[in-house]
Protein backbone atom coordinates (compact mmCIF):
# COMPACT_ATOMS: atom_id res chain seq x y z
CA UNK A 1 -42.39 -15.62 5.11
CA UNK A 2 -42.65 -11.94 3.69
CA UNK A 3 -46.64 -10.74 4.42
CA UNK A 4 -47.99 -8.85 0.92
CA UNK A 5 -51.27 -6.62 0.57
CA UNK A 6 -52.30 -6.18 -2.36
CA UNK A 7 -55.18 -3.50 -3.39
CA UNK A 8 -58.14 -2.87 -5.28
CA UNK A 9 -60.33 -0.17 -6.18
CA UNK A 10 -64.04 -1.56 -6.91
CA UNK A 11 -64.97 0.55 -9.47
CA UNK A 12 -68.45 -1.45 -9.70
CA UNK A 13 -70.05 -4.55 -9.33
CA UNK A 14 -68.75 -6.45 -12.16
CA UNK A 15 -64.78 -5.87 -10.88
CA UNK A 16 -65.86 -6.96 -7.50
CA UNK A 17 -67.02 -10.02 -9.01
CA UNK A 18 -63.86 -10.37 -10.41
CA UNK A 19 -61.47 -9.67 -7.37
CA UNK A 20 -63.89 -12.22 -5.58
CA UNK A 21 -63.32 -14.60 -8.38
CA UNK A 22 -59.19 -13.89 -8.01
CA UNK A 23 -59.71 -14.64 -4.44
CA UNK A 24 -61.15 -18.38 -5.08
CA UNK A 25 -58.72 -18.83 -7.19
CA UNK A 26 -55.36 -18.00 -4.92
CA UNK A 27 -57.31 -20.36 -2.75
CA UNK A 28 -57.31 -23.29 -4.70
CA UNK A 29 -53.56 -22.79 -6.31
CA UNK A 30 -51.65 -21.07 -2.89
CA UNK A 31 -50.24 -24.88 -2.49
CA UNK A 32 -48.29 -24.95 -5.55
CA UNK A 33 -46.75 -21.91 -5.27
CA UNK A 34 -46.22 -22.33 -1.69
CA UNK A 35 -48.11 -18.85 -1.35
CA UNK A 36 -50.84 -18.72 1.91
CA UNK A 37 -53.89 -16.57 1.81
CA UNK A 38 -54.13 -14.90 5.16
CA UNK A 39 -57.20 -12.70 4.74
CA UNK A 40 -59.58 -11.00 2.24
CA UNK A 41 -62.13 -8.39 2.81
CA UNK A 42 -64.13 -6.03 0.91
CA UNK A 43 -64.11 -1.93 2.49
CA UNK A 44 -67.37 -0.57 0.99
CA UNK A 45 -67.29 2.55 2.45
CA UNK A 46 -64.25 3.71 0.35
CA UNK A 47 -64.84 0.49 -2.31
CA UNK A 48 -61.38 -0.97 -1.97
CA UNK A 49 -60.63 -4.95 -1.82
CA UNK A 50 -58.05 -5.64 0.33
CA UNK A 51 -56.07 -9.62 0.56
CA UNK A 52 -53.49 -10.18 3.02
CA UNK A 53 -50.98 -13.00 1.13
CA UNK A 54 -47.65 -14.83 2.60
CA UNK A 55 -45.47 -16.05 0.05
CA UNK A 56 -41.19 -16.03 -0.40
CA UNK A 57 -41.11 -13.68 -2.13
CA UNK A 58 -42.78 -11.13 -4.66
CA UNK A 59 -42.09 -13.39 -7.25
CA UNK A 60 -44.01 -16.48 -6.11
CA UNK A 61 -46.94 -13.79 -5.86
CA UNK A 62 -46.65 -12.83 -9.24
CA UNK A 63 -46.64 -16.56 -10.24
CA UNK A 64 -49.52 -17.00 -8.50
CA UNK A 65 -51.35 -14.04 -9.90
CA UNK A 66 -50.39 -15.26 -13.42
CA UNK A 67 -51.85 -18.65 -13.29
CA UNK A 68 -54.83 -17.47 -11.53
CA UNK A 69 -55.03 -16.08 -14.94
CA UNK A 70 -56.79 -12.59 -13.97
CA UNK A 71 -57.17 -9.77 -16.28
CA UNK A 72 -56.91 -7.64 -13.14
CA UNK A 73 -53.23 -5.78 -12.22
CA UNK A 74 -51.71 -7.21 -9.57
CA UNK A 75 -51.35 -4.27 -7.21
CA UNK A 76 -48.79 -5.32 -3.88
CA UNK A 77 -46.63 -3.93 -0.68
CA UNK A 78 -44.93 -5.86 0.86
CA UNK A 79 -45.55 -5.32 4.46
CA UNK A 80 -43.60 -5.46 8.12
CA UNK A 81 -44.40 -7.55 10.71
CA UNK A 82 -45.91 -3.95 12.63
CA UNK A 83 -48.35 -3.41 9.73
CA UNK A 84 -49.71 -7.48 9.42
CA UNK A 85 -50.68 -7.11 13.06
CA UNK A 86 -52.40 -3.97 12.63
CA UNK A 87 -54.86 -5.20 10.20
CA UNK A 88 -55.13 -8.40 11.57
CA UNK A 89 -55.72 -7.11 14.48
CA UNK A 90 -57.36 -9.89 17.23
CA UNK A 91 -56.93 -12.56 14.67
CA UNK A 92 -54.57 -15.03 15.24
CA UNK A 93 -51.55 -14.94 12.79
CA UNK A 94 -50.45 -18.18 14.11
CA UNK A 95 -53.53 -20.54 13.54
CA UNK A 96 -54.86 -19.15 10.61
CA UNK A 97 -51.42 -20.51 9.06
CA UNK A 98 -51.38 -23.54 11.15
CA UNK A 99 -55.43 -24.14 10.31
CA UNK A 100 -55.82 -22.36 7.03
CA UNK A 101 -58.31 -21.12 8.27
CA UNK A 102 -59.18 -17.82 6.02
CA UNK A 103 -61.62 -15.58 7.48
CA UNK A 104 -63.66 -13.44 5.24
CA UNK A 105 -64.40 -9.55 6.94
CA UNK A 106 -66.70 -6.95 5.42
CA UNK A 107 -66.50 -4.28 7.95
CA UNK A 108 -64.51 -0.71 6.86
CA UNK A 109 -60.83 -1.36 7.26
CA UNK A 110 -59.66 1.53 9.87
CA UNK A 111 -57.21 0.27 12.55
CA UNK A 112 -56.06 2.67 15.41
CA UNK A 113 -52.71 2.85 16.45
CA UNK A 114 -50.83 4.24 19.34
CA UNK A 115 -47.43 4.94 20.02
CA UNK A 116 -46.84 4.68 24.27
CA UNK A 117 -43.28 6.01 24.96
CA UNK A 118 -41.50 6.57 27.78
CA UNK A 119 -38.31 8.94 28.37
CA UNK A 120 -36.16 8.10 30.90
CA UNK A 121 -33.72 10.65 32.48
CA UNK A 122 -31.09 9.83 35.49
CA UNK A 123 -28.75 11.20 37.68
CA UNK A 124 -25.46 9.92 39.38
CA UNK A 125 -27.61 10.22 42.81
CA UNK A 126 -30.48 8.14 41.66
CA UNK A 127 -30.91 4.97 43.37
CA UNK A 128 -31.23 2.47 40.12
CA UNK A 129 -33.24 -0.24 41.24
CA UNK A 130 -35.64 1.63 42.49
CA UNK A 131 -35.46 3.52 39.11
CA UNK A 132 -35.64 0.58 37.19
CA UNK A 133 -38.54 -1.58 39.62
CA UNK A 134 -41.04 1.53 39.02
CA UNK A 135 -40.16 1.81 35.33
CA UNK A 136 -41.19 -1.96 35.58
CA UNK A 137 -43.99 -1.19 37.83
CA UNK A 138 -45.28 0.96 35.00
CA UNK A 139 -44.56 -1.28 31.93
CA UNK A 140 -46.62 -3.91 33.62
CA UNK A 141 -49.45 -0.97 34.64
CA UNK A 142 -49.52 0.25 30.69
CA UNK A 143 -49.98 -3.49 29.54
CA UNK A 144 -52.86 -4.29 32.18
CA UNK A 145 -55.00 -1.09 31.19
CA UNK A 146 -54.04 -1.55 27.01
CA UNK A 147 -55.84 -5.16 27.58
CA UNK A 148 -58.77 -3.65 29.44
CA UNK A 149 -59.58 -1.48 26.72
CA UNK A 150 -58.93 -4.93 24.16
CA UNK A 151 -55.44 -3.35 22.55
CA UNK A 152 -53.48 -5.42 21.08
CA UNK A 153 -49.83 -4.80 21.79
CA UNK A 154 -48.13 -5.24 17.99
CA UNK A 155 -44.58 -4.46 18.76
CA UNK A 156 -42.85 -4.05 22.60
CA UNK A 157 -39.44 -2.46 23.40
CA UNK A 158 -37.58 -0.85 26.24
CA UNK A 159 -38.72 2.08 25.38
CA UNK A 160 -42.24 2.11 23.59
CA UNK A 161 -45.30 0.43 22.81
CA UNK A 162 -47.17 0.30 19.38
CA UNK A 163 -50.62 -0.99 20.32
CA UNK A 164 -53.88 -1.31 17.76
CA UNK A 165 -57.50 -0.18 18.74
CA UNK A 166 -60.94 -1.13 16.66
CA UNK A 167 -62.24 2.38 17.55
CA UNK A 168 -61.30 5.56 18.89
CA UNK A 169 -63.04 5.63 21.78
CA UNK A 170 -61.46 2.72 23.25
CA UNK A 171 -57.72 3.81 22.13
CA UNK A 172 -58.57 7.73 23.84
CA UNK A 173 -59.30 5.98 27.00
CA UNK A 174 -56.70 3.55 27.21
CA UNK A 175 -54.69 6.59 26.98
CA UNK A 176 -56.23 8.89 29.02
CA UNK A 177 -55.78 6.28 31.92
CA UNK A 178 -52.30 5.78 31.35
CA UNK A 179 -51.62 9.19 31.37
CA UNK A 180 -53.69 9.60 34.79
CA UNK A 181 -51.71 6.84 36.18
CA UNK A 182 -48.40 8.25 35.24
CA UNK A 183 -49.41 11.60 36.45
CA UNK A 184 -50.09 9.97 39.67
CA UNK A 185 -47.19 8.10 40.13
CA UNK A 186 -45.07 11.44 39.68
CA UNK A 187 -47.40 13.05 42.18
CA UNK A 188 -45.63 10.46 44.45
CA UNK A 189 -42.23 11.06 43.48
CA UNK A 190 -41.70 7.53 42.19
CA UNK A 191 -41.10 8.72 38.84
CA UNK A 192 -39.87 12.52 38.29
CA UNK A 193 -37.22 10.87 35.94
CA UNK A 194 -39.74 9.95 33.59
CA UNK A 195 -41.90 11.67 30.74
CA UNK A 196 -44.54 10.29 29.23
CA UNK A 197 -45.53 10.26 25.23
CA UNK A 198 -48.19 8.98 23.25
CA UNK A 199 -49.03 9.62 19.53
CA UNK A 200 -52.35 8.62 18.40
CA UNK A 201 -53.34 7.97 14.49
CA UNK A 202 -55.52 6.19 12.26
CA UNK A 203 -54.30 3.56 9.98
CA UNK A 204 -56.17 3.37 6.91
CA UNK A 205 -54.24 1.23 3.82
CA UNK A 206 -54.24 3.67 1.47
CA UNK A 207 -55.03 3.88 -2.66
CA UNK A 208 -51.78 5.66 -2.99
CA UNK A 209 -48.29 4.17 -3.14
CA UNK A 210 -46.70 6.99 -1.37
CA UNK A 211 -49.29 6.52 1.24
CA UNK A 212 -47.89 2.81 2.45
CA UNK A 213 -49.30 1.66 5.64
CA UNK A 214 -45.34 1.37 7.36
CA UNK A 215 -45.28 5.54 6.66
CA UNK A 216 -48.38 6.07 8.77
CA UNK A 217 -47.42 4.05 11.60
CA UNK A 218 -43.97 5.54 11.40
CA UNK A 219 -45.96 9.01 11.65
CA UNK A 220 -47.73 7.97 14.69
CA UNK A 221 -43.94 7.30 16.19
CA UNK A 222 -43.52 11.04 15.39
CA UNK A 223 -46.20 12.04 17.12
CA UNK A 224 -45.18 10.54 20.07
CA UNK A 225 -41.77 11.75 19.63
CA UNK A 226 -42.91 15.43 19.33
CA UNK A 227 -45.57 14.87 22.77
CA UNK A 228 -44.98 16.40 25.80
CA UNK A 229 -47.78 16.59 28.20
CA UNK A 230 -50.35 16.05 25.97
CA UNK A 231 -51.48 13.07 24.07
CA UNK A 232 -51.00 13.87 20.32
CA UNK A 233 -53.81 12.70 17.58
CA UNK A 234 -54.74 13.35 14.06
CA UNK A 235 -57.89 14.68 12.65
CA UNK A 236 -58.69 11.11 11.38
CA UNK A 237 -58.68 10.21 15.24
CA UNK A 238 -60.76 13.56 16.12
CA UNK A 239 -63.20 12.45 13.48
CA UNK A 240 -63.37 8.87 14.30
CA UNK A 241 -63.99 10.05 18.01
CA UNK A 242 -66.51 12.75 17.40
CA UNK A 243 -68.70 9.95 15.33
CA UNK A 244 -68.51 7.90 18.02
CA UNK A 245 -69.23 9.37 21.26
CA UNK A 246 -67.16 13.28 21.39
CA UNK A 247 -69.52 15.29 23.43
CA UNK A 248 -69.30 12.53 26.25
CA UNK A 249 -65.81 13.08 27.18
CA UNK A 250 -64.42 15.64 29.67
CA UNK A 251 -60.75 15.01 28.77
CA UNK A 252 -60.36 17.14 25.50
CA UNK A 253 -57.94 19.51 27.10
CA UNK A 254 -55.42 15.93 27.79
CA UNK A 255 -55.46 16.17 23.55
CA UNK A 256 -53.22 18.33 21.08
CA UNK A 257 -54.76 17.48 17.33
CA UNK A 258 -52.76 18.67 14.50
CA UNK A 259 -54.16 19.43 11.32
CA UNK A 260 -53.26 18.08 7.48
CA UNK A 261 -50.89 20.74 7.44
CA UNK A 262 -49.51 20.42 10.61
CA UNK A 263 -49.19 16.84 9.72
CA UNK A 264 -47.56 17.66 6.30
CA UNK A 265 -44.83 20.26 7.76
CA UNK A 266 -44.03 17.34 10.72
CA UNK A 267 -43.61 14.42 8.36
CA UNK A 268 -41.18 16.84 5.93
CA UNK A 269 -39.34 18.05 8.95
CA UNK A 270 -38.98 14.87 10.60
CA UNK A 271 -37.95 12.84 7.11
CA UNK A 272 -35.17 15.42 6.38
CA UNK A 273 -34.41 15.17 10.23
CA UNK A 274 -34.03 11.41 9.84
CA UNK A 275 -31.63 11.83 7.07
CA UNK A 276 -29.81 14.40 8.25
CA UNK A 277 -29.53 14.51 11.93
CA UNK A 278 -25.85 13.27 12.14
CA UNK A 279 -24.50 15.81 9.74
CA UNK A 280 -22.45 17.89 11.74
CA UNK A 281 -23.29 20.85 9.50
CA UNK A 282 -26.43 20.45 9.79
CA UNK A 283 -28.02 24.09 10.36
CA UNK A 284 -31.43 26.23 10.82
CA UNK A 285 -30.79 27.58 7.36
CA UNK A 286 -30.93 24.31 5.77
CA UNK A 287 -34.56 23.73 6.92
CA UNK A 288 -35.51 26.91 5.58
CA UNK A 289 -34.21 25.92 2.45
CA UNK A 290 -36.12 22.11 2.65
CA UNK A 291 -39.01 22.99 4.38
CA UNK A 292 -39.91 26.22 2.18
CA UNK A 293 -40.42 28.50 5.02
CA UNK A 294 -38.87 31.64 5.95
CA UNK A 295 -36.35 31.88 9.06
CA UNK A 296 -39.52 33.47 11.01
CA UNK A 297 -42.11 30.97 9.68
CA UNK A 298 -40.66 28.03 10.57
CA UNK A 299 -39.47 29.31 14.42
CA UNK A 300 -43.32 29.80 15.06
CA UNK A 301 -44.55 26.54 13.34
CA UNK A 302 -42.18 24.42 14.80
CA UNK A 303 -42.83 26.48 18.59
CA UNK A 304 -46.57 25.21 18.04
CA UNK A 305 -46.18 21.81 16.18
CA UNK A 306 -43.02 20.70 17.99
CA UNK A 307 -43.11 22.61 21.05
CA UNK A 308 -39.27 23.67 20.44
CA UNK A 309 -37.24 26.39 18.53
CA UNK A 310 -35.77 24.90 15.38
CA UNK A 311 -32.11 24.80 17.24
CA UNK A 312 -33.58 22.88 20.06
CA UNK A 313 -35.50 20.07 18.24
CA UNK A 314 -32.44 19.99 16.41
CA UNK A 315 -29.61 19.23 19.55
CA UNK A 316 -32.48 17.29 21.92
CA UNK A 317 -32.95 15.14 18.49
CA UNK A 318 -28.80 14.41 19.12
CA UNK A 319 -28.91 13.52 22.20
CA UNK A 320 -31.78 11.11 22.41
CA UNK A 321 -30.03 9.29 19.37
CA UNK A 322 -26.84 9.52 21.57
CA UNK A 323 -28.73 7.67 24.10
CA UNK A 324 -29.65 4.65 21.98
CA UNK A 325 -25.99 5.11 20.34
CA UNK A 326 -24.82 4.38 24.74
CA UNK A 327 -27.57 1.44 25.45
CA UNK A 328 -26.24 -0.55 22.55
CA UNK A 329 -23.05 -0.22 23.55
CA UNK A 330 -21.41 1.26 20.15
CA UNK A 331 -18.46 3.23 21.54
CA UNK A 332 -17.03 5.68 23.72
CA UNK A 333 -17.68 9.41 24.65
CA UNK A 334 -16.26 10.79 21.42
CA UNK A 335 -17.41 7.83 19.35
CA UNK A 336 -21.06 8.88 20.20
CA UNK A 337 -20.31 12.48 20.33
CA UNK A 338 -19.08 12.62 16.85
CA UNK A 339 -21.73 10.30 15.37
CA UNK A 340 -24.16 11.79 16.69
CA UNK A 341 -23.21 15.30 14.84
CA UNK A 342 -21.73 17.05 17.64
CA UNK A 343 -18.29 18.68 16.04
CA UNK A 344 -16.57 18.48 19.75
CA UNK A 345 -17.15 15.86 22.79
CA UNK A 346 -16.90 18.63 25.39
CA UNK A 347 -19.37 20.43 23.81
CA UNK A 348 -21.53 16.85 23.82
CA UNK A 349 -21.00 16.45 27.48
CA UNK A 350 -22.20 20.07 28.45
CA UNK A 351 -25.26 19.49 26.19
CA UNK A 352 -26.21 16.00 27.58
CA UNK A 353 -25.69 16.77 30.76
CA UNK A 354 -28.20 20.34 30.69
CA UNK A 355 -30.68 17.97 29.12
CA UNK A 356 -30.48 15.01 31.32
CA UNK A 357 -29.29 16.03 34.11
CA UNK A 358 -26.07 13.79 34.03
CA UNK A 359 -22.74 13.43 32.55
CA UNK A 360 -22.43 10.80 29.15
CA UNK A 361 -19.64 8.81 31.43
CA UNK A 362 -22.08 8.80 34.37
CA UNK A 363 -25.36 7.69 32.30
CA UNK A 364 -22.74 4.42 30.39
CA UNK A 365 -21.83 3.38 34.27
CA UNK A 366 -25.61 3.67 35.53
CA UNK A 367 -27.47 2.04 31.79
CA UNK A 368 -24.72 -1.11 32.48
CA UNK A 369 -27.17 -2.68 35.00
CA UNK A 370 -29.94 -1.76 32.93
């Protein structure tokens, strides 16, 4: 069933009576409106009340709310199956259903999340299964040192990880050591077709409605998009870290942190990037006019945020969707050449192959034993 948060502010101690009052009362009436309360916990750093609540739909919620008979606004998101793990974190989805077993937590509510991705580039020379064993090799690697540091691995695919930390500390080492072992397997030549990213943020669930908990993870897959050799974090992660143990770490140059702003311009660039990408007429000019920046402004922002001229980000974003477009198997050369915004297929197959190092024809025959 469909996972819904819904959020409080305490404003003092009389609503916080009440909320805990709501709470016993889902409890005893969850059965009837075939509703299951998953978790409940009070934040009193930043005063918020927080219950995690299964039901059908939003409707059987807002039942439930109604007979609870409240005088508190029900206040819900719906949430995806990314975000529930998140916040529940090490608890066990499964039995708390199967037990009903409801676990009460009054700790701050601040997940970590990283995004581990890896790029993988080919060439009609490679030899494949050794391509594909050491990409395995590596998988199995990233998983053993995520458990070491107690990550939990919320969401697994052939190309990323989204794992959740409870601190910092223990995220900003999990990564550091993956990125030591990758560097050393490239020192060996096993993997020179391979680049590493990894986007670190804090997850807080937010007051705001524009500030939904699926937006922030979805920013920390930006920042793992926009990494290149360095691991990519927030200043909620810089902050977290420097309260918890900062001046012990000798790693600080592995770590690119962008600021609110930064933040701001990336998440605006990438969301009009997102919607436009395929749009063959998609130009610099139209980011000026989006973004609010002159022609000048946004070449340097984007040459320190993104690490890439605005033309660039713009074609590699193409291609790596042109990749995805070949591993599901969705068409043809000029299929993926057109949907991925390219006006002309020859001009596709120059581009890919300058990026990757291979031909679009070459990279469908090689992905097939993939």
């Amino acid at each position: 069933m469909p996972i819904f948060m819904d959020r409080r502010k305490i404003s003092d101690l009389k609503v916080a009576i009440a909320i805990a009052q709501l709470h016993l009362n889902y409890l005893k009436l969850q059965d009837k409106f075939n509703c299951k309360v998953l978790n409940h916990w009070f934040d009193e750093k930043r005063e918020i009340a927080f219950s995690l609540i299964s039901a059908p739909n939003e409707k059987y919620l807002i039942d439930l709310h109604q007979q609870a008979e409240s005088d508190l606004p029900l206040n819900i998101t719906e949430l995806d199956s990314s975000s529930v793990d998140v916040f529940l974190n090490q608890l066990e989805l499964d039995e708390i259903l199967q037990n009903n077993k409801y676990p009460l937590i009054k700790t701050p509510v601040s997940q970590t999340v990283m995004v581990i991705g890896v790029l993988l580039s080919l060439t009609k020379t490679d030899d494949i299964i050794r391509v594909r064993e050491c990409l395995k090799e590596f998988k199995k690697t990233t998983l053993d040192i995520i458990d070491q540091f107690e990550g939990i691995v919320v969401k697994q695919t052939s190309d990323y990880f989204i794992v959740s930390f409870n601190s910092a500390t223990k995220g900003l080492k999990c990564a550091f050591k993956v990125q030591k072992r990758f560097d050393a397997y490239q020192k060996k030549n096993e993997m020179q077709r391979m680049s590493l990213k990894i986007g670190f943020n804090a997850v807080t669930p937010a007051i705001e409605k524009e500030e939904h908990i699926e937006s922030l993870i979805n920013l920390t897959r930006r920042l793992a998009f926009i990494s290149q050799q360095k691991i990519i974090i927030t200043t909620e992660i810089e902050t977290l870290y420097k309260n918890e143990n900062w001046n012990d770490f000798k790693d600080k140059n592995r770590l690119k942190c962008l600021s609110p702003d930064d933040i701001r311009f990336l998440s605006t660039l990438m969301e009009y990037t997102e919607k436009n990408w395929n749009n063959p007429n998609l130009h610099v000019e139209d980011f000026e006019k989006h973004l609010g920046f002159s022609k000048s402004q946004i070449y340097r922002k984007m040459i320190a945020i993104v690490g890439k001229s605005p033309n660039a980000f713009i074609k590699q974003y193409r291609l790596l969707r042109a990749i995805n477009f070949f591993r599901q198997k969705q068409g043809n050369i000029s299929e993926g050449a057109f949907d991925c915004g390219f006006s002309s297929p020859s001009y596709f197959t120059k581009c890919f192959q300058k990026e990757f190092g291979i031909k679009p024809s070459d990279y469908i025959e090689i992905t097939k034993t993939f």
